[in-house]
PDB file of N, CA and C in Angstrom:
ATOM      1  N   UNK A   1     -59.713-319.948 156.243  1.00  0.00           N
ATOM      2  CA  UNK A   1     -61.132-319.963 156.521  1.00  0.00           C
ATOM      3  C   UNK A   1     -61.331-320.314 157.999  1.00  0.00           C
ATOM      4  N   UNK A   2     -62.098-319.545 158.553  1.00  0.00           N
ATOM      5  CA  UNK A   2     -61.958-320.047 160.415  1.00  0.00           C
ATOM      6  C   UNK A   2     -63.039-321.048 160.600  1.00  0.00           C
ATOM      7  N   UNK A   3     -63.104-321.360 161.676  1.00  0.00           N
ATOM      8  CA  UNK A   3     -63.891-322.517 161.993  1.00  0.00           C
ATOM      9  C   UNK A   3     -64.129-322.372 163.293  1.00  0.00           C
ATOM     10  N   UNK A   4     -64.825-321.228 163.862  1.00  0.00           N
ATOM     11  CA  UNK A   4     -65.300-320.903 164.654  1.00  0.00           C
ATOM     12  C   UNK A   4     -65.814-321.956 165.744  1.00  0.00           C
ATOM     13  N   UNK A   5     -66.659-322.286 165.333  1.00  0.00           N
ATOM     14  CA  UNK A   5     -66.572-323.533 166.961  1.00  0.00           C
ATOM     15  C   UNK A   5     -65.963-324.432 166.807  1.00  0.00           C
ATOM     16  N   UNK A   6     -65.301-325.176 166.122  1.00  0.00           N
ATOM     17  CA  UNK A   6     -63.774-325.512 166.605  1.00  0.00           C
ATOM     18  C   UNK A   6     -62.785-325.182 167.466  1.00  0.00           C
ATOM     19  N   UNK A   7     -62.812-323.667 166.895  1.00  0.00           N
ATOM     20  CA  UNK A   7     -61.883-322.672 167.722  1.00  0.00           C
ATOM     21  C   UNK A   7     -62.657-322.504 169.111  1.00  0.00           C
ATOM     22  N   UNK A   8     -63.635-322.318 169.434  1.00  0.00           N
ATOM     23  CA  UNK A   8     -64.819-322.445 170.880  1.00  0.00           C
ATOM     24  C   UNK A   8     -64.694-323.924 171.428  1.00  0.00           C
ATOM     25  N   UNK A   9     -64.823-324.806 170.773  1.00  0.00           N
ATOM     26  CA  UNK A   9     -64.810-326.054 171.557  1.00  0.00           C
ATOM     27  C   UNK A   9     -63.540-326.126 171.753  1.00  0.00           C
ATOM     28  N   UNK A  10     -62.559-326.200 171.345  1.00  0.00           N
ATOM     29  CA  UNK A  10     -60.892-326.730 171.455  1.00  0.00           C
ATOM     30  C   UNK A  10     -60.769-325.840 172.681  1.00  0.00           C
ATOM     31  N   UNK A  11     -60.466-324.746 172.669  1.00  0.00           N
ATOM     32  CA  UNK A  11     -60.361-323.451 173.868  1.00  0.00           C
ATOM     33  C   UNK A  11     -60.929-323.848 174.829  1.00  0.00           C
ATOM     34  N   UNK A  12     -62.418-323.779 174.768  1.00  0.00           N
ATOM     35  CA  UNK A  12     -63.195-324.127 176.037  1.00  0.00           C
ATOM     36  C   UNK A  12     -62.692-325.384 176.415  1.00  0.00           C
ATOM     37  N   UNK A  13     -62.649-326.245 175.739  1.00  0.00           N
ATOM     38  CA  UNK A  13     -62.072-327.489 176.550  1.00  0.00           C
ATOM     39  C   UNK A  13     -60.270-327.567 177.192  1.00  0.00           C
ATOM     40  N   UNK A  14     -59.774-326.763 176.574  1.00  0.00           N
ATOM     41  CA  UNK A  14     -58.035-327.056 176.885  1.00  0.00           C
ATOM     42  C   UNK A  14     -58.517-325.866 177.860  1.00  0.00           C
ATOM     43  N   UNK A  15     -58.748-325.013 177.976  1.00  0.00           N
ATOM     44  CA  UNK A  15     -58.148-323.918 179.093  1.00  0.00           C
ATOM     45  C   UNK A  15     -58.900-324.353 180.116  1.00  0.00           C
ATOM     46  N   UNK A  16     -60.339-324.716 180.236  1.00  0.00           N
ATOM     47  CA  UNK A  16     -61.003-325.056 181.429  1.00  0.00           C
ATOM     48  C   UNK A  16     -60.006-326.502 181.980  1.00  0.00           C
ATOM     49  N   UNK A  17     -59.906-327.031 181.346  1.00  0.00           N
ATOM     50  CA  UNK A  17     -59.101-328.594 181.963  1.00  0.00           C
ATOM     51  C   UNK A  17     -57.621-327.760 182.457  1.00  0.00           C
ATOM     52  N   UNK A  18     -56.634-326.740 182.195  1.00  0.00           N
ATOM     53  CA  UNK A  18     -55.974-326.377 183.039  1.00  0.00           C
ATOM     54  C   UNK A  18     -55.715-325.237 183.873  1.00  0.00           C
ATOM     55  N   UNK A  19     -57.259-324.443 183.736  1.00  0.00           N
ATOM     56  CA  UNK A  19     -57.371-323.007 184.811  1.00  0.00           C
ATOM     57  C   UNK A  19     -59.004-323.448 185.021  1.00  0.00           C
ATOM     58  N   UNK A  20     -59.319-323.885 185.924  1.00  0.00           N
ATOM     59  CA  UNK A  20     -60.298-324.305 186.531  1.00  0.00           C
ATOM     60  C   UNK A  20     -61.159-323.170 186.495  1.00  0.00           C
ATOM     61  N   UNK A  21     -61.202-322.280 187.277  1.00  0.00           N
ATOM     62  CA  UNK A  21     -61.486-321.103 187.664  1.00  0.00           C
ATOM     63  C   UNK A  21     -61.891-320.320 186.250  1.00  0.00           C
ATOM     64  N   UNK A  22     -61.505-319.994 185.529  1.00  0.00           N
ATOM     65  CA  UNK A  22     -61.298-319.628 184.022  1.00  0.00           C
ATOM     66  C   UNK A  22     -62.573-319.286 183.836  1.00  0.00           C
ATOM     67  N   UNK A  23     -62.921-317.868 183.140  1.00  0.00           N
ATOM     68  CA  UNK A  23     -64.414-317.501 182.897  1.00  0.00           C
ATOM     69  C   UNK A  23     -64.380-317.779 181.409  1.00  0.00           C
ATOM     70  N   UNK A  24     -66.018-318.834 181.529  1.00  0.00           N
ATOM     71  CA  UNK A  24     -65.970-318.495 179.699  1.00  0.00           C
ATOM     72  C   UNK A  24     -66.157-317.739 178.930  1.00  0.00           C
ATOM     73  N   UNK A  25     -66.555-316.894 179.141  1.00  0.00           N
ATOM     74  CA  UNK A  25     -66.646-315.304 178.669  1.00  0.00           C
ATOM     75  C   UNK A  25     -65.098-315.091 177.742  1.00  0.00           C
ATOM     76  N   UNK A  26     -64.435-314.829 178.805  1.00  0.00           N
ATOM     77  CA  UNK A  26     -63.004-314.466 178.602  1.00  0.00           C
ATOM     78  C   UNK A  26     -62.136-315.661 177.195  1.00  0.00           C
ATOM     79  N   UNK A  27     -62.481-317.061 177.535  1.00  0.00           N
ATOM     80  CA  UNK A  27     -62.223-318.230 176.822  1.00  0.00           C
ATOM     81  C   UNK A  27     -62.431-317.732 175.276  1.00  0.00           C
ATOM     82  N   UNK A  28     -63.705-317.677 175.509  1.00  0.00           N
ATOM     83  CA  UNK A  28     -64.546-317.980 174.132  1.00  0.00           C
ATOM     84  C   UNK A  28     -64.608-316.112 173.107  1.00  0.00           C
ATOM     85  N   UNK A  29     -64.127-315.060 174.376  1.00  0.00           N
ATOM     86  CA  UNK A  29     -63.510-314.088 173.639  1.00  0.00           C
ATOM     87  C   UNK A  29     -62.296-313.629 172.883  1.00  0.00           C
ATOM     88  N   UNK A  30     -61.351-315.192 173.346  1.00  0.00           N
ATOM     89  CA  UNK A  30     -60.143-314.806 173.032  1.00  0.00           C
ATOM     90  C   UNK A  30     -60.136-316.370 171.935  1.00  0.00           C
ATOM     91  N   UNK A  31     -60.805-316.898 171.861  1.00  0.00           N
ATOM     92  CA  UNK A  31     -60.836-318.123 171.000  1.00  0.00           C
ATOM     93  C   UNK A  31     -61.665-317.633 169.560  1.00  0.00           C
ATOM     94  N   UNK A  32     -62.510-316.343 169.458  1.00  0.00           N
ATOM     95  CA  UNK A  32     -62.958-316.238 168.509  1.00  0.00           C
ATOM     96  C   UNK A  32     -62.019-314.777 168.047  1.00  0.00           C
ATOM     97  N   UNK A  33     -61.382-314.041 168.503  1.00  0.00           N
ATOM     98  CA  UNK A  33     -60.362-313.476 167.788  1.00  0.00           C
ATOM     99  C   UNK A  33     -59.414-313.709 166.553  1.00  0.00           C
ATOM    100  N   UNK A  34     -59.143-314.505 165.956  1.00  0.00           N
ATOM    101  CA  UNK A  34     -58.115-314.950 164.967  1.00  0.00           C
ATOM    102  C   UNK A  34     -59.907-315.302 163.928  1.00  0.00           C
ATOM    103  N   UNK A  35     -60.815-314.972 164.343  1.00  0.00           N
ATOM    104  CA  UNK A  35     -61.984-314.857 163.081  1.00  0.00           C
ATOM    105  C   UNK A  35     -62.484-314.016 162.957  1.00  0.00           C
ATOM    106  N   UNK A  36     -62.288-312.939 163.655  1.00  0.00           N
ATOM    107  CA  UNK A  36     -62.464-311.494 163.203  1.00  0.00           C
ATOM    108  C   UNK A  36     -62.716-310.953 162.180  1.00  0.00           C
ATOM    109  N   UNK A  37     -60.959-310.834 161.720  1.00  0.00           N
ATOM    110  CA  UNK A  37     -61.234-310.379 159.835  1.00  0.00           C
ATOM    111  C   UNK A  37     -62.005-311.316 159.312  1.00  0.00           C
ATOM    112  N   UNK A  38     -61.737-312.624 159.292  1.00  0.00           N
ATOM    113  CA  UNK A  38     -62.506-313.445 158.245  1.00  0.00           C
ATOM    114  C   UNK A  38     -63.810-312.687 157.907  1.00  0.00           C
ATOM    115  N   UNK A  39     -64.421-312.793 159.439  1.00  0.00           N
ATOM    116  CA  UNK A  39     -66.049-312.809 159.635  1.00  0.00           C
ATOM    117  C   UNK A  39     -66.114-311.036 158.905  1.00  0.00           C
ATOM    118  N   UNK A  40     -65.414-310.129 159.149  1.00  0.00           N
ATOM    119  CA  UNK A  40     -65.439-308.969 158.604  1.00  0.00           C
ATOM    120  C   UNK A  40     -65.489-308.959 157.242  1.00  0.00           C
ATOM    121  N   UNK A  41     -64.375-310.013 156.366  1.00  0.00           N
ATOM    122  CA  UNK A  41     -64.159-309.704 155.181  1.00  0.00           C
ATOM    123  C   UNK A  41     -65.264-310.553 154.484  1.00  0.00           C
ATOM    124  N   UNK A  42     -65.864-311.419 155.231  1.00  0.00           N
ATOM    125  CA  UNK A  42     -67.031-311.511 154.274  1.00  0.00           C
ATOM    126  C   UNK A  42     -68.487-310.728 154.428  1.00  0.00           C
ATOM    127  N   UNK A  43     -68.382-309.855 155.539  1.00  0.00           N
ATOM    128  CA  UNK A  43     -69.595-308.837 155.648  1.00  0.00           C
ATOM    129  C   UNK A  43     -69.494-307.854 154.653  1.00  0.00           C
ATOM    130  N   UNK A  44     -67.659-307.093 154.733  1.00  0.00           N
ATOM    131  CA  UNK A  44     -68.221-306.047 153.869  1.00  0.00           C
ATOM    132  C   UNK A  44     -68.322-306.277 152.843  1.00  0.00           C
ATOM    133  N   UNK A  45     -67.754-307.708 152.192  1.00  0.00           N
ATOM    134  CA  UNK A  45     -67.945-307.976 150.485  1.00  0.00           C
ATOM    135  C   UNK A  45     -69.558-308.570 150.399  1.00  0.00           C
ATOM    136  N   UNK A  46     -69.992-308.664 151.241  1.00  0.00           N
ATOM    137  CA  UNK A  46     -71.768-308.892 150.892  1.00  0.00           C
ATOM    138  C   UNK A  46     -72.190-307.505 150.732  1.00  0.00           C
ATOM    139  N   UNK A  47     -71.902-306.685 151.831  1.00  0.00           N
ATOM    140  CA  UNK A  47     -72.201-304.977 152.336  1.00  0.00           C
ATOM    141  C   UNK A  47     -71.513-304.080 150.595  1.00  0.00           C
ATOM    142  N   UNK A  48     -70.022-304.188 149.998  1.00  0.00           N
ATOM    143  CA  UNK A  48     -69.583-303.735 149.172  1.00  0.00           C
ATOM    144  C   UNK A  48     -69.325-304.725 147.937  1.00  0.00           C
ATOM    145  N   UNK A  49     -69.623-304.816 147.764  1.00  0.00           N
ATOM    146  CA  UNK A  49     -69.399-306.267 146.439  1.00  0.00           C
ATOM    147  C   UNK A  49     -68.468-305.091 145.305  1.00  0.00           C
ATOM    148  N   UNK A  50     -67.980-303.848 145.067  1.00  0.00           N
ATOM    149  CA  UNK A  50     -67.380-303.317 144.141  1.00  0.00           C
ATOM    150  C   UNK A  50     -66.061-303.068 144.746  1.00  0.00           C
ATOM    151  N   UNK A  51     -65.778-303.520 145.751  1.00  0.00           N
ATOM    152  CA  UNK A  51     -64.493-303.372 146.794  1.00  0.00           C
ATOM    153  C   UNK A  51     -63.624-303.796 145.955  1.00  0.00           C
ATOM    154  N   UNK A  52     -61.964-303.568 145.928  1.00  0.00           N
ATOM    155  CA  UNK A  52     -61.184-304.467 145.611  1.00  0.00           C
ATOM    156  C   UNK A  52     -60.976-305.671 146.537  1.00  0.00           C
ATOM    157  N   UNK A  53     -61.642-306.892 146.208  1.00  0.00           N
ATOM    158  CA  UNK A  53     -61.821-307.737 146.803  1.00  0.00           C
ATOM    159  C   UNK A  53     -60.015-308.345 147.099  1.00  0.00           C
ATOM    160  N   UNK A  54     -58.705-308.473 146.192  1.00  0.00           N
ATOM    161  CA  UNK A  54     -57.747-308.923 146.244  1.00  0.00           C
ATOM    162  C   UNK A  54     -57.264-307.791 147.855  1.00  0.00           C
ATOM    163  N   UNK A  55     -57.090-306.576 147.420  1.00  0.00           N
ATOM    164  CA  UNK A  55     -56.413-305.813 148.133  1.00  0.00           C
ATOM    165  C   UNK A  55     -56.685-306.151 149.834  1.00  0.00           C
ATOM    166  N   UNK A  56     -58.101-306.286 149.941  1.00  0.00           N
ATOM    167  CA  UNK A  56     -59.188-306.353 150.827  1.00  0.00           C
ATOM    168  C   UNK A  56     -58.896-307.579 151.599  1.00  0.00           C
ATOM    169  N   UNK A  57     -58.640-308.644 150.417  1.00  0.00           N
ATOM    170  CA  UNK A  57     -58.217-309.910 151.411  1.00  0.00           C
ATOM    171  C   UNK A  57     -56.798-309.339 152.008  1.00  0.00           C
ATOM    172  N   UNK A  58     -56.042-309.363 151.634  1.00  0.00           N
ATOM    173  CA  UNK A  58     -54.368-308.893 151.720  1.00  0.00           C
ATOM    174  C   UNK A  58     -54.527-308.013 153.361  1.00  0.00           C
ATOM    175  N   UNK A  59     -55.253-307.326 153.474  1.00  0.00           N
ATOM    176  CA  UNK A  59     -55.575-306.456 154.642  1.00  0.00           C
ATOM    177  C   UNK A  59     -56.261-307.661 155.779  1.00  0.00           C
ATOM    178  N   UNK A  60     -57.184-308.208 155.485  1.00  0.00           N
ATOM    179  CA  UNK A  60     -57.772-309.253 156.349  1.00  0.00           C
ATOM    180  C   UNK A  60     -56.558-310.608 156.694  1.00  0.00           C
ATOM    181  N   UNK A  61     -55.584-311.076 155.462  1.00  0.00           N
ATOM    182  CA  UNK A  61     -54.782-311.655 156.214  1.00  0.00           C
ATOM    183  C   UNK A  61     -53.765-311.213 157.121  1.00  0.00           C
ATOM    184  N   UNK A  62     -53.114-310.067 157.174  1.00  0.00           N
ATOM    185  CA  UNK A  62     -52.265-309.538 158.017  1.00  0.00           C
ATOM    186  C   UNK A  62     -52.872-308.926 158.902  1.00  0.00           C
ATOM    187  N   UNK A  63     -54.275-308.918 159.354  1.00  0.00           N
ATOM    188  CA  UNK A  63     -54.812-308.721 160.664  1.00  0.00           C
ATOM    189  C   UNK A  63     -55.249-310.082 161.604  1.00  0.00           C
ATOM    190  N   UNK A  64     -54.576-311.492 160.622  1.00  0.00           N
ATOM    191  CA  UNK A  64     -55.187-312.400 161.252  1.00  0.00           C
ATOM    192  C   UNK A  64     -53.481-312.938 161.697  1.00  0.00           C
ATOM    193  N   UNK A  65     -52.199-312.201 161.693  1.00  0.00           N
ATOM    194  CA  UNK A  65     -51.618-313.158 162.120  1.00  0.00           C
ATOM    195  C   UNK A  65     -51.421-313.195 163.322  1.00  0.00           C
ATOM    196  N   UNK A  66     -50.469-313.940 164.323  1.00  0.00           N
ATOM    197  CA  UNK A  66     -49.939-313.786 165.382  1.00  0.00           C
ATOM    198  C   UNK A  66     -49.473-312.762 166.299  1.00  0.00           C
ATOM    199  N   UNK A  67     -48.570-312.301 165.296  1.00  0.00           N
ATOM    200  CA  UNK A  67     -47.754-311.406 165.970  1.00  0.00           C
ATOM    201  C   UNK A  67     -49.102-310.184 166.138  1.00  0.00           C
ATOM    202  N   UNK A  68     -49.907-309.736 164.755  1.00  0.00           N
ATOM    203  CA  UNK A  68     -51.330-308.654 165.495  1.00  0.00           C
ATOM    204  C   UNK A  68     -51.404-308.563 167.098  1.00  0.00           C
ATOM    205  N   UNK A  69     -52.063-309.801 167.000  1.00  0.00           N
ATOM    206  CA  UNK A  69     -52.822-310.090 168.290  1.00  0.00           C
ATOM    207  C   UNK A  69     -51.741-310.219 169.495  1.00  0.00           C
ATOM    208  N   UNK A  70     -50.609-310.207 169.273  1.00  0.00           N
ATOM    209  CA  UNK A  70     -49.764-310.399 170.333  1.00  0.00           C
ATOM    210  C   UNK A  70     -49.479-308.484 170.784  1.00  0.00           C
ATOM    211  N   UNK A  71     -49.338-308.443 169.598  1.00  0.00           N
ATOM    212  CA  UNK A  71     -49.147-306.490 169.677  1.00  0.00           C
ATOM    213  C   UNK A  71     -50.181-305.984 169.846  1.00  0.00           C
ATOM    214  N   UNK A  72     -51.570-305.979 169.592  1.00  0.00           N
ATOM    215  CA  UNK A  72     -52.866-305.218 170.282  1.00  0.00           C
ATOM    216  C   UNK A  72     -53.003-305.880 171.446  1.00  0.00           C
ATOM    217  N   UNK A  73     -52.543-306.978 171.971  1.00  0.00           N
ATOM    218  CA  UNK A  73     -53.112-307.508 173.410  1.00  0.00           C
ATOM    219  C   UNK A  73     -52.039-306.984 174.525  1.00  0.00           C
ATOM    220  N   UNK A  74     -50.646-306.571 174.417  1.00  0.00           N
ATOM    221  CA  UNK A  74     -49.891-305.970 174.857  1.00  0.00           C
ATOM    222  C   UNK A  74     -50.149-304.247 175.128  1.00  0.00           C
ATOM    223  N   UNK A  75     -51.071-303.691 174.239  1.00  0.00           N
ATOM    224  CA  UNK A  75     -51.507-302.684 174.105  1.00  0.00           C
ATOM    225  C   UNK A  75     -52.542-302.326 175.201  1.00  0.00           C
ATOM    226  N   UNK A  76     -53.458-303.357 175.010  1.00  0.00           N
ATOM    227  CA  UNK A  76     -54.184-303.552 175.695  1.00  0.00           C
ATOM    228  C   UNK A  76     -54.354-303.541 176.947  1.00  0.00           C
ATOM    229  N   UNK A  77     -53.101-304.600 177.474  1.00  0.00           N
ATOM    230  CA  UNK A  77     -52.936-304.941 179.127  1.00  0.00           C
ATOM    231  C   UNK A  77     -51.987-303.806 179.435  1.00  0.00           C
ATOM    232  N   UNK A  78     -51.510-303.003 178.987  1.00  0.00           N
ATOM    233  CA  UNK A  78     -50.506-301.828 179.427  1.00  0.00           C
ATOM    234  C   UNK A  78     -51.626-300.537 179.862  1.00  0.00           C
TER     235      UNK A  78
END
């Protein structure tokens, strides 16, 4: 379950205390990433309530792990 400003306050506070300079924009875009699916998988089950809700989670956790975001952000900066 994410915890969104948690994840915003913790970030904003650790990266500004060691990249000064640091836009929060950028901070608070990369601090709310790992809530993505969450925030997705409970839109479309409000949006689809006849979904397979099991399968559905199963898809939302393996878009929330690590390694994802390490492989689309590599994608990304290339």
């Amino acid at each position: 379950m994410p915890d969104t400003l948690a994840h915003l306050a913790v970030n904003g506070i650790t990266t500004r205390t060691f990249i000064k300079k640091a836009d929060f924009l950028w901070i608070y875009l990369g601090a709310i990433i790992p809530d993505i699916p969450w925030l997705f998988q409970r839109a479309v089950h409000i949006i689809l309530p006849n979904i397979n809700f099991y399968n559905f989670r199963l898809y939302c956790i393996a878009l929330a792990y690590l390694d994802f975001y390490l492989f689309t952000s590599s994608i990304l900066l290339c």
